[in-house]
C-alpha atoms as a PDB file:
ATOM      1  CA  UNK A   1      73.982 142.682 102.762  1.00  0.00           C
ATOM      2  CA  UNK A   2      77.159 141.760 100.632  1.00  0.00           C
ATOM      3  CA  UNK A   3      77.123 138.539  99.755  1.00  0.00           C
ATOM      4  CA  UNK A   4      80.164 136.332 101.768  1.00  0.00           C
ATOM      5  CA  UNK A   5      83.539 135.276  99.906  1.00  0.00           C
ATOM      6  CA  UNK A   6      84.461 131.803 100.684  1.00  0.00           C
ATOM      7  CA  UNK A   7      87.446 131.206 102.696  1.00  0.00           C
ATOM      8  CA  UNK A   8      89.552 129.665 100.280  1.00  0.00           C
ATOM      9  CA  UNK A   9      91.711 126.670 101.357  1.00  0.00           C
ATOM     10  CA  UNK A  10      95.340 125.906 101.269  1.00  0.00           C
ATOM     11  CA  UNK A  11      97.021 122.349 101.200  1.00  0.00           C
ATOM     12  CA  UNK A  12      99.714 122.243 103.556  1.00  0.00           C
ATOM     13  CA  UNK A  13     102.892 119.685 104.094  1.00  0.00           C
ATOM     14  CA  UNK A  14     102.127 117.451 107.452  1.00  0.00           C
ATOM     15  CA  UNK A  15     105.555 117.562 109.146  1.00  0.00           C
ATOM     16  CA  UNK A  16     105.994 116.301 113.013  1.00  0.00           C
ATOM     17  CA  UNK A  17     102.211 116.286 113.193  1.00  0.00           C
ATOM     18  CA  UNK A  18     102.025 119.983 112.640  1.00  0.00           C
ATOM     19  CA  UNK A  19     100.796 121.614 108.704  1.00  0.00           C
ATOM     20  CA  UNK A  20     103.618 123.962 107.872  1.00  0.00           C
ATOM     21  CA  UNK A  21     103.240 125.462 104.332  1.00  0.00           C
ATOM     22  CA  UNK A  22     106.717 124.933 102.493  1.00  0.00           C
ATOM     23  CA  UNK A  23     109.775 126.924 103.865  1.00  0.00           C
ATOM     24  CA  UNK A  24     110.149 127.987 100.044  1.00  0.00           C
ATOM     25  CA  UNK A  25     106.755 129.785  99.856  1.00  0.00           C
ATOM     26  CA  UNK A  26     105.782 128.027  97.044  1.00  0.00           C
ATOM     27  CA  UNK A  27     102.511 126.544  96.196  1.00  0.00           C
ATOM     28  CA  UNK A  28     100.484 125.198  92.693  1.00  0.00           C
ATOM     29  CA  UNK A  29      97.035 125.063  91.362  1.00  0.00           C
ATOM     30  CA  UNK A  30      95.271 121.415  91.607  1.00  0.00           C
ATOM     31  CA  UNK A  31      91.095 121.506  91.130  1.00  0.00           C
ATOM     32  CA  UNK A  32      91.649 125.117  91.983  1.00  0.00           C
ATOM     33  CA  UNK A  33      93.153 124.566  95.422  1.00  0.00           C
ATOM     34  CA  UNK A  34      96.330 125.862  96.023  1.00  0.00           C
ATOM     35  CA  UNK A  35      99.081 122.798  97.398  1.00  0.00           C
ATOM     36  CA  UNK A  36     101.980 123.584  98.760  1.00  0.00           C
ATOM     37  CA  UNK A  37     105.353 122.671  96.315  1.00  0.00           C
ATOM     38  CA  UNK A  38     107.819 121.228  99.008  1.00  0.00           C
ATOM     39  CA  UNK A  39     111.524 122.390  98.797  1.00  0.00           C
ATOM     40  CA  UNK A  40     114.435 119.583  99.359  1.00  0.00           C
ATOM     41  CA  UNK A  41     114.839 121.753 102.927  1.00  0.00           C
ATOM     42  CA  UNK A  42     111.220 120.312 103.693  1.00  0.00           C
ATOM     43  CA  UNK A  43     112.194 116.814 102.801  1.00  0.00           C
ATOM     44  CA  UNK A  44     115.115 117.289 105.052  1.00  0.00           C
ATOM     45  CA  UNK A  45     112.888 119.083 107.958  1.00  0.00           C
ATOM     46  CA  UNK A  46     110.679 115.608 107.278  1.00  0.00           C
ATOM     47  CA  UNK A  47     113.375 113.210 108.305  1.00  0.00           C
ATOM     48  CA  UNK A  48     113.811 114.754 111.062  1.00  0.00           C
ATOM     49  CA  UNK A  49     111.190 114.642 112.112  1.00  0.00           C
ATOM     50  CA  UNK A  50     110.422 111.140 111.366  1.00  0.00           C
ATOM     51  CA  UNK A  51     114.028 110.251 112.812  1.00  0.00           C
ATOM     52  CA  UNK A  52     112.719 111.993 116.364  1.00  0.00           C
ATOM     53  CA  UNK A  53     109.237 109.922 116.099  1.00  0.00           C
ATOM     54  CA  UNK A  54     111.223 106.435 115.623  1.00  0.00           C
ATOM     55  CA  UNK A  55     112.097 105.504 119.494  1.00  0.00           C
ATOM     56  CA  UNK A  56     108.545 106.437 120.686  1.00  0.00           C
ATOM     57  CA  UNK A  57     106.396 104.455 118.214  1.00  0.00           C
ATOM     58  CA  UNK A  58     108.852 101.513 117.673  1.00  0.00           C
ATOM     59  CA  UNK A  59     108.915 101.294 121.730  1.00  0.00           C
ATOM     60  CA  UNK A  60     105.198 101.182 121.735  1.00  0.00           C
ATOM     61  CA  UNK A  61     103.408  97.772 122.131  1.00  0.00           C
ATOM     62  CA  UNK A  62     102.459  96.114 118.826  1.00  0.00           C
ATOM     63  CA  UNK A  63      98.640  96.251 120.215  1.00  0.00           C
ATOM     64  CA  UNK A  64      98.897  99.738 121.000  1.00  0.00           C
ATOM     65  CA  UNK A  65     100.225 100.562 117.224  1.00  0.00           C
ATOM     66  CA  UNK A  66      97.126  98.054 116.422  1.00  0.00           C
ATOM     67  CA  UNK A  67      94.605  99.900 118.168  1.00  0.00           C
ATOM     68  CA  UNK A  68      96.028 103.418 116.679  1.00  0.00           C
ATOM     69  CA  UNK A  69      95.627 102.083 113.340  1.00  0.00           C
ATOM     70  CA  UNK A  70      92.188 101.112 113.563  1.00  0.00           C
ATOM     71  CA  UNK A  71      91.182 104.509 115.261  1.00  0.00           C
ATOM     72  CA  UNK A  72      92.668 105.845 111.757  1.00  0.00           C
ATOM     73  CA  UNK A  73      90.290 103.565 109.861  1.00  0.00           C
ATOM     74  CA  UNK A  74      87.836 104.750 112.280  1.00  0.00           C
ATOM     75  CA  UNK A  75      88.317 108.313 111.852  1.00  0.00           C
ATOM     76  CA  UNK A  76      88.451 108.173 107.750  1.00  0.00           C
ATOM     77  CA  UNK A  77      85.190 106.146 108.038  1.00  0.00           C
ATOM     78  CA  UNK A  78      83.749 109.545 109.538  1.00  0.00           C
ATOM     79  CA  UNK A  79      85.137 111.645 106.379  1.00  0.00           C
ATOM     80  CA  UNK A  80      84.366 108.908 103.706  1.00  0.00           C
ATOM     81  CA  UNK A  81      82.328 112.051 101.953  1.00  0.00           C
ATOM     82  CA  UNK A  82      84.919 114.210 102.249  1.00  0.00           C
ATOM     83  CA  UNK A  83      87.001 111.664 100.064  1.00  0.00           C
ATOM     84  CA  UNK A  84      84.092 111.525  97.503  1.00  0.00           C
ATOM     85  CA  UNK A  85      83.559 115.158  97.124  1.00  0.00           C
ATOM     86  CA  UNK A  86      87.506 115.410  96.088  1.00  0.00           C
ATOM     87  CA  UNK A  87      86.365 112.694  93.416  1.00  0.00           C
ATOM     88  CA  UNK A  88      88.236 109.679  95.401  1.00  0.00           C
ATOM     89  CA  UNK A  89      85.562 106.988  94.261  1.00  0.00           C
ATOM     90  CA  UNK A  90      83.142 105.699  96.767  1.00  0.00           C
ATOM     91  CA  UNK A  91      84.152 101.945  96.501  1.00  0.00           C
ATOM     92  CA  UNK A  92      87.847 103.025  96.870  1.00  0.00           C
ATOM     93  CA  UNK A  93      87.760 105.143 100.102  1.00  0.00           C
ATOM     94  CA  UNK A  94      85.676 101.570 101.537  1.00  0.00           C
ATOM     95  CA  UNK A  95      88.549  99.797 100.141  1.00  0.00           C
ATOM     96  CA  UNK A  96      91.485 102.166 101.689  1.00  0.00           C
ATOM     97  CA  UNK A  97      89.037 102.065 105.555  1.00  0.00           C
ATOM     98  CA  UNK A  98      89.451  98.173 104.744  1.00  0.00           C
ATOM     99  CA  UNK A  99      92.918  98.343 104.463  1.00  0.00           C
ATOM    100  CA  UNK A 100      93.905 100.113 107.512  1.00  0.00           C
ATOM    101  CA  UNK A 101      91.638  97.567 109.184  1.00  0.00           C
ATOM    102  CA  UNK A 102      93.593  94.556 108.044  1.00  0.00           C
ATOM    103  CA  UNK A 103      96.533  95.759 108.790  1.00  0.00           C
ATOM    104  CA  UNK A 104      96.030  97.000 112.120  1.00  0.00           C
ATOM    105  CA  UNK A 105      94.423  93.313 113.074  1.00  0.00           C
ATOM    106  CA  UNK A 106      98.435  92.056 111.472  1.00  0.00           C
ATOM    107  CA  UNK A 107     100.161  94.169 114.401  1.00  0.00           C
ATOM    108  CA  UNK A 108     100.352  91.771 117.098  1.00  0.00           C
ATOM    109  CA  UNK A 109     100.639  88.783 115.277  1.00  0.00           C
ATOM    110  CA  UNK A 110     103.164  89.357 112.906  1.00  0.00           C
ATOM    111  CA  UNK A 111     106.235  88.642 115.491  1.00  0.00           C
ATOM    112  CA  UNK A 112     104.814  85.260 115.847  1.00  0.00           C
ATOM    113  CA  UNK A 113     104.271  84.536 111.847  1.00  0.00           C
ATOM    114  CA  UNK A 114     107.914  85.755 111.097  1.00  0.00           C
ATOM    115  CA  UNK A 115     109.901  85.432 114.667  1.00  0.00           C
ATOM    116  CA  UNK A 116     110.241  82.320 116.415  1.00  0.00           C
ATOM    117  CA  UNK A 117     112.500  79.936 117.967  1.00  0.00           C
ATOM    118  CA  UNK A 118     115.174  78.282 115.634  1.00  0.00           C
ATOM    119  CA  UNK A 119     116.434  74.756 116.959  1.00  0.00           C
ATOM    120  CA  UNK A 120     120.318  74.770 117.893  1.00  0.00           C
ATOM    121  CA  UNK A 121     122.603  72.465 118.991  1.00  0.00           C
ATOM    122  CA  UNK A 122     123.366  72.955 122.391  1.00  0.00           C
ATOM    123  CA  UNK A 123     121.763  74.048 125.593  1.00  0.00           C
ATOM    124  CA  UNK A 124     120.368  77.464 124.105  1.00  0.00           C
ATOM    125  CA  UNK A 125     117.666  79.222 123.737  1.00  0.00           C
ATOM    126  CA  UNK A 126     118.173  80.457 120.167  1.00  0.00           C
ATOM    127  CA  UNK A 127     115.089  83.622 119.409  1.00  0.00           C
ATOM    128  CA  UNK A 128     114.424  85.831 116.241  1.00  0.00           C
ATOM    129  CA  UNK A 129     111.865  88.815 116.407  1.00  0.00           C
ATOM    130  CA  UNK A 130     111.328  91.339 113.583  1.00  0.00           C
ATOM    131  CA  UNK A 131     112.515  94.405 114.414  1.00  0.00           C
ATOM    132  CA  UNK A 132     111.300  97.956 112.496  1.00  0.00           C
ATOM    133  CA  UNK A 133     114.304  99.515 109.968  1.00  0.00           C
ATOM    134  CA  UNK A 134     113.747 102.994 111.046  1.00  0.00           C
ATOM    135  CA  UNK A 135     113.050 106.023 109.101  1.00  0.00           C
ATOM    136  CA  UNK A 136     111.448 104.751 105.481  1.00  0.00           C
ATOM    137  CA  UNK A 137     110.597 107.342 102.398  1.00  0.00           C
ATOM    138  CA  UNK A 138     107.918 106.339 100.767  1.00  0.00           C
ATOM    139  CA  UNK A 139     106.922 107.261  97.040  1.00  0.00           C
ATOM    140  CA  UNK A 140     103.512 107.014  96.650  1.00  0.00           C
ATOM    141  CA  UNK A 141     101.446 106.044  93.395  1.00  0.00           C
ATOM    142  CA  UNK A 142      99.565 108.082  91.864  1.00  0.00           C
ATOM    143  CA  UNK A 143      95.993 105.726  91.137  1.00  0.00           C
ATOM    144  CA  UNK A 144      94.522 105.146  92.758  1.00  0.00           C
ATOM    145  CA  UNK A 145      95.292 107.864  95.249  1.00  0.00           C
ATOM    146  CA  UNK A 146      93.393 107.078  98.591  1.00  0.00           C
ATOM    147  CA  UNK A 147      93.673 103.449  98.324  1.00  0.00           C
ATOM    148  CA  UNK A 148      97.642 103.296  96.601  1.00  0.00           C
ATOM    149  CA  UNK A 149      98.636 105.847  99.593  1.00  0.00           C
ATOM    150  CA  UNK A 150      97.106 103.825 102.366  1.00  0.00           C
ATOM    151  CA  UNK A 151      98.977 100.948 100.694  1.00  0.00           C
ATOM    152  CA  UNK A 152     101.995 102.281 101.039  1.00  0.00           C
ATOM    153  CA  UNK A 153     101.723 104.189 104.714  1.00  0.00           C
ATOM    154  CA  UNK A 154     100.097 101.416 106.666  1.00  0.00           C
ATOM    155  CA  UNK A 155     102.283  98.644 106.140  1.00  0.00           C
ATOM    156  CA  UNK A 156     105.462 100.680 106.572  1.00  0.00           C
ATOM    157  CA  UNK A 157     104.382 102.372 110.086  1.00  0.00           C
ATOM    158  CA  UNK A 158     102.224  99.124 111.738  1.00  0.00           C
ATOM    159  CA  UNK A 159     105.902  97.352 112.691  1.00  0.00           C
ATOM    160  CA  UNK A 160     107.223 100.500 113.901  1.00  0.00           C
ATOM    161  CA  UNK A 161     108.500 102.440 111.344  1.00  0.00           C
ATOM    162  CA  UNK A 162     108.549 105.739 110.380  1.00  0.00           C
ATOM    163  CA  UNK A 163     107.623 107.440 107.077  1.00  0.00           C
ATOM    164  CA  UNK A 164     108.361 110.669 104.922  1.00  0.00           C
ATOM    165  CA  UNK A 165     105.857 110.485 101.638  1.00  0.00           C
ATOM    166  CA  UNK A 166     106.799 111.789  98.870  1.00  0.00           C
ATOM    167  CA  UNK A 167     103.046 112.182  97.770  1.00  0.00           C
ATOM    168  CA  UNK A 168     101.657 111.817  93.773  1.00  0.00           C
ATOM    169  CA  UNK A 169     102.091 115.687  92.472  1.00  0.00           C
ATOM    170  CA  UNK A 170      98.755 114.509  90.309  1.00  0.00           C
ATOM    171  CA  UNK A 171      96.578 113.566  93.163  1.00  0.00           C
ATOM    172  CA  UNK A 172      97.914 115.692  96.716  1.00  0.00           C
ATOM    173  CA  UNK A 173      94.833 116.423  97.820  1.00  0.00           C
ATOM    174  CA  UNK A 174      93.866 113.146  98.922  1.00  0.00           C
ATOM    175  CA  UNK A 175      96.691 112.927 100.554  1.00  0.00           C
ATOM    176  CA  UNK A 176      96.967 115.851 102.620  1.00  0.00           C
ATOM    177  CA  UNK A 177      93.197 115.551 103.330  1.00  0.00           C
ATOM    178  CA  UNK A 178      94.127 112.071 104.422  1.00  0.00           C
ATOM    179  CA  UNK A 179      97.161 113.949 106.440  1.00  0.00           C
ATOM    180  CA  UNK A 180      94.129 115.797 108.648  1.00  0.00           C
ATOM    181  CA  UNK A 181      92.852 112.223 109.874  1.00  0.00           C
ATOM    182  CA  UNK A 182      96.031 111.357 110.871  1.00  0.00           C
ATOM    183  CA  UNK A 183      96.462 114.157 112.779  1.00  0.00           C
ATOM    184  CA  UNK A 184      92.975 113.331 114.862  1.00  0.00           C
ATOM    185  CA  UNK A 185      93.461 109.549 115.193  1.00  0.00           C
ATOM    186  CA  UNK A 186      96.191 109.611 117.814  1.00  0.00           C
ATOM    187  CA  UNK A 187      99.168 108.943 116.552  1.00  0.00           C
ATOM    188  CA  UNK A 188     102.008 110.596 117.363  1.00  0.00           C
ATOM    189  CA  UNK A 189     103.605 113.657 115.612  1.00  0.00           C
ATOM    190  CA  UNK A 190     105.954 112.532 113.243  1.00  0.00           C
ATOM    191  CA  UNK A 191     105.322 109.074 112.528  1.00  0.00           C
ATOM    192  CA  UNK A 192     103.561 109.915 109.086  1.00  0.00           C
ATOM    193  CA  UNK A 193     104.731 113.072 107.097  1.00  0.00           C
ATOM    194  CA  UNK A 194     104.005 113.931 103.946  1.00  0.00           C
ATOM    195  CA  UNK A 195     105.236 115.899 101.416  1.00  0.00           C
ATOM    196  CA  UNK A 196     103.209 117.023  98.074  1.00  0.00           C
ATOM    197  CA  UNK A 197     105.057 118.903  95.107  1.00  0.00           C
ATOM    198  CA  UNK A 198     107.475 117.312  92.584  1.00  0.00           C
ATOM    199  CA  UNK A 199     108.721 113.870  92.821  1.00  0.00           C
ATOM    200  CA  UNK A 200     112.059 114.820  91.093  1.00  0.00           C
ATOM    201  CA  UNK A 201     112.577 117.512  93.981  1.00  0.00           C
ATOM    202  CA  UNK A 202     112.050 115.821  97.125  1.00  0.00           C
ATOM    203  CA  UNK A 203     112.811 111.666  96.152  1.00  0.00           C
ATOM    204  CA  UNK A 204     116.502 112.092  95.150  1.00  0.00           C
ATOM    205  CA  UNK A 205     116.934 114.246  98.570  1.00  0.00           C
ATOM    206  CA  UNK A 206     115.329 111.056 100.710  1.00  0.00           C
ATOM    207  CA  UNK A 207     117.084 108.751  98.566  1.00  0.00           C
ATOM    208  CA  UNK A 208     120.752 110.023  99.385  1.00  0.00           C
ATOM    209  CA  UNK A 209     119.804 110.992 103.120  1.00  0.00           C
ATOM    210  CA  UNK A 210     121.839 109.355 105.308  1.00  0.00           C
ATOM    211  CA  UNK A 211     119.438 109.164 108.105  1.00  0.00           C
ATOM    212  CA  UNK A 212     117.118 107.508 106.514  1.00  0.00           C
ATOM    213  CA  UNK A 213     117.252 103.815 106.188  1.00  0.00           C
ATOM    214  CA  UNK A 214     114.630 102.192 103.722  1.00  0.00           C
ATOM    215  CA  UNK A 215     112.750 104.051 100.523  1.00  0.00           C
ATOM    216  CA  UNK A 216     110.069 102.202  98.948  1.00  0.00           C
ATOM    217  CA  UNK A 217     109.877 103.368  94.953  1.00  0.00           C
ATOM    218  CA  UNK A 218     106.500 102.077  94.051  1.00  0.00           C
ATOM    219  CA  UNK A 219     105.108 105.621  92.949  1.00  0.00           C
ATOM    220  CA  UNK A 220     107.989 105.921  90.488  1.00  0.00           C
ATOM    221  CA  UNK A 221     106.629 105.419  87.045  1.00  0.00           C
ATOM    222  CA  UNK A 222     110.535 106.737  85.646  1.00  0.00           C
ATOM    223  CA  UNK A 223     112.594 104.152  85.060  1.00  0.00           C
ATOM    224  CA  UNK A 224     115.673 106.639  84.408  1.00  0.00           C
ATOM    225  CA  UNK A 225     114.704 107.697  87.953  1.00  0.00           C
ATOM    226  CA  UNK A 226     114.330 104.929  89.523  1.00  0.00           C
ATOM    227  CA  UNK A 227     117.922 104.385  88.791  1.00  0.00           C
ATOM    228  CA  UNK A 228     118.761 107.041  89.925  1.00  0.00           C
ATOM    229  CA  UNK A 229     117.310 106.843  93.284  1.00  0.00           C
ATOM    230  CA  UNK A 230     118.616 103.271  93.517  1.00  0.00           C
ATOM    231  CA  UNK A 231     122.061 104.473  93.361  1.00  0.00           C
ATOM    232  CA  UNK A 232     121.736 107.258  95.622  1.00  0.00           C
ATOM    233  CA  UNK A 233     120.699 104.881  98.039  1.00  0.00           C
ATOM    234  CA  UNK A 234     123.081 102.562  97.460  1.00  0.00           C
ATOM    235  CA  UNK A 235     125.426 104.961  98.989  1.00  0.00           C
ATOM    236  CA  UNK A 236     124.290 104.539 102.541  1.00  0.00           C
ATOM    237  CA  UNK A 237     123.339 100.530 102.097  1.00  0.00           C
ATOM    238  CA  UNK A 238     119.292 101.592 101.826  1.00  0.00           C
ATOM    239  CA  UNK A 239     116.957  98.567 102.047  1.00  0.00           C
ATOM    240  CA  UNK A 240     115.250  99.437  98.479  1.00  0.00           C
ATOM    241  CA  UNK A 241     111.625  98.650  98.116  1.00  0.00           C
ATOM    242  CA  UNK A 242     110.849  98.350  93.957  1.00  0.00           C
ATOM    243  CA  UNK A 243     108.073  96.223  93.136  1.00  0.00           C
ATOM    244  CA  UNK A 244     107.082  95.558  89.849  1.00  0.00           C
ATOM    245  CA  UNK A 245     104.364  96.991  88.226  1.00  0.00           C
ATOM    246  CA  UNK A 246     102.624  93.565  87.891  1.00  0.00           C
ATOM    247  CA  UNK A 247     102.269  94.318  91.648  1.00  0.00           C
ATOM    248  CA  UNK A 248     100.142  96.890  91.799  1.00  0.00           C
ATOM    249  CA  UNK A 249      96.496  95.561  91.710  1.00  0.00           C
ATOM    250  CA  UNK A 250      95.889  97.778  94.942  1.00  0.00           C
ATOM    251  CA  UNK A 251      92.366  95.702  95.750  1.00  0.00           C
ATOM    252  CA  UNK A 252      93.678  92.228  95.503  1.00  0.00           C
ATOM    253  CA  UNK A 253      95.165  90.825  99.285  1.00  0.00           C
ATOM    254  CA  UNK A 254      98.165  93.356 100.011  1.00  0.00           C
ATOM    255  CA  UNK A 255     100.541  90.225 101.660  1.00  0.00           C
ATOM    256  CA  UNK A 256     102.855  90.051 104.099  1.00  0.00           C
ATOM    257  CA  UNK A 257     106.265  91.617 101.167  1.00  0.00           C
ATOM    258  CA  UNK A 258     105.570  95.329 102.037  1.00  0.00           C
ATOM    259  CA  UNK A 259     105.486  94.616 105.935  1.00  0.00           C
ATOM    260  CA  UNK A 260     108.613  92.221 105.892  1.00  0.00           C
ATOM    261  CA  UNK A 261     110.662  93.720 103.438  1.00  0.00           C
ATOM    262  CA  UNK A 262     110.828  96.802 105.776  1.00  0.00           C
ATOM    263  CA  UNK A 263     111.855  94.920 109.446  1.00  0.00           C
ATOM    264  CA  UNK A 264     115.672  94.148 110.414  1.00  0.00           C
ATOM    265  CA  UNK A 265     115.726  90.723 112.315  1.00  0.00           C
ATOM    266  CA  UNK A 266     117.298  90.528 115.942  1.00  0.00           C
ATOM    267  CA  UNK A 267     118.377  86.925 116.990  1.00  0.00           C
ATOM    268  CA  UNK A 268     119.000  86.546 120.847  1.00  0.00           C
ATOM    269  CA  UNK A 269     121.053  83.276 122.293  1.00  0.00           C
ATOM    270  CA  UNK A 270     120.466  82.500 125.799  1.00  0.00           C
ATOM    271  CA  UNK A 271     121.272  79.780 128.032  1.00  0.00           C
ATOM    272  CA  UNK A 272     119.191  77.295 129.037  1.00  0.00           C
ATOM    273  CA  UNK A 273     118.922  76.939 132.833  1.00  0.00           C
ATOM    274  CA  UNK A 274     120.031  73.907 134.464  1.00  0.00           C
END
């Protein structure tokens, strides 16, 4: 009997909830798994996609996006080996199931910890509520790569947003393995999608997109391209998302900068009945 030959796999992109290989046909070599190289057509087919997903998951209840987020923690608790055997350490896959945890438990309470009433003179009700910004790219850090790209999703898509990740070219396969528990923990197509390949290909396309509204530059180690993506998204008035690398201690309390920085505030006036 002839001995059996491996089916060998192939890292997709995770667009609308669906794995598409890149429209370009073009893949590389990473721990001798072949990723797909996105093309700036796939960042575009990302947005999208992303830009379809926004009404749904915004509309959804803040305890419903809560209990989605901990069925991803959930779900990722079920593959922690999977993690390991791609060489994600053990301790950091706990940290990244942690993580999701926390942040789904911040869904429903963050309207009350930065909304409110404001006191007015007059006989008004005077309300602010955070509101999600829309479509956000995200450029995700390369180390650690479970735990930095958990970082990076979660508080982004928990207040309604949606997200196209530009993932680390050095560590995709984390990511797109990460990608497959998304795509079993219920939420919806399109709300995460995630792009591996070159950073230089993909971010300046998201950065001068005009339908999307936020990018969040943390993964980008180039300050010549940071710039550069700064100014691109200056075009279109981008919120712009650039912490400094003093900020990226990954396993000390994430805070509430990455969740706020992302939400537009809505103020209502209303009159008081007599």
């Amino acid at each position: 009997m002839s001995e059996r030959v491996a089916v060998r796999k192939t890292y997709k992109l995770f667009i609308g909830g669906k794995f598409p290989r890149s429209e370009s046909g073009r893949s590389y070599l990473v721990q001798d798994s072949n990723v797909s190289l996105a093309s700036r057509k796939d960042a575009r087919d990302a947005v999208v996609a992303a830009r379809a997903a926004v009404k749904g998951w915004a509309g959804a209840t803040a305890y419903n996006r809560g209990q989605i987020l901990y069925r991803v923690a959930e779900m990722l608790e079920g593959r922690r080996e999977q993690f390991v055997a791609l060489g994600v350490p053990a301790d950091e896959v706990d940290a990244a199931i942690d993580r999701w945890v926390w942040y789904a438990g911040w869904s429903d309470k963050l309207p009350q910890v930065y909304g409110g009433a404001n006191p007015v003179a007059g006989p008004y009700f005077n309300l602010s509520a955070p509101e999600p910004t829309g479509v956000v790219a995200v450029v995700a850090p390369e180390s650690p790569a479970l735990l930095g790209l958990v970082s990076v999703i979660a508080p982004a898509i928990v207040t309604g947003n949606t997200v196209v990740v530009a993932a680390s070219p050095a560590a995709p396969l984390a990511a797109v393995t990460l990608a497959e528990v998304l795509a079993t923990s219920d939420l919806p197509g399109g709300v995460v999608n995630i792009l591996t390949g070159r950073i230089t290909e993909t971010a300046p396309t998201l950065a001068a997109h005009m339908d999307v509204n936020a990018i969040d530059l943390t993964g980008v180690a180039d300050a010549e391209l940071a710039v550069e993506l700064e100014v691109k998204a200056a075009e279109n008035l981008k919120r712009v998302l650039r912490p400094a690398p003093a900020d990226h201690d990954w396993h000390t309390d994430p805070g509430l900068t990455r969740m706020t920085t992302l939400l537009e505030t809505k103020t209502v006036w209303h009159p008081k009945g007599i």
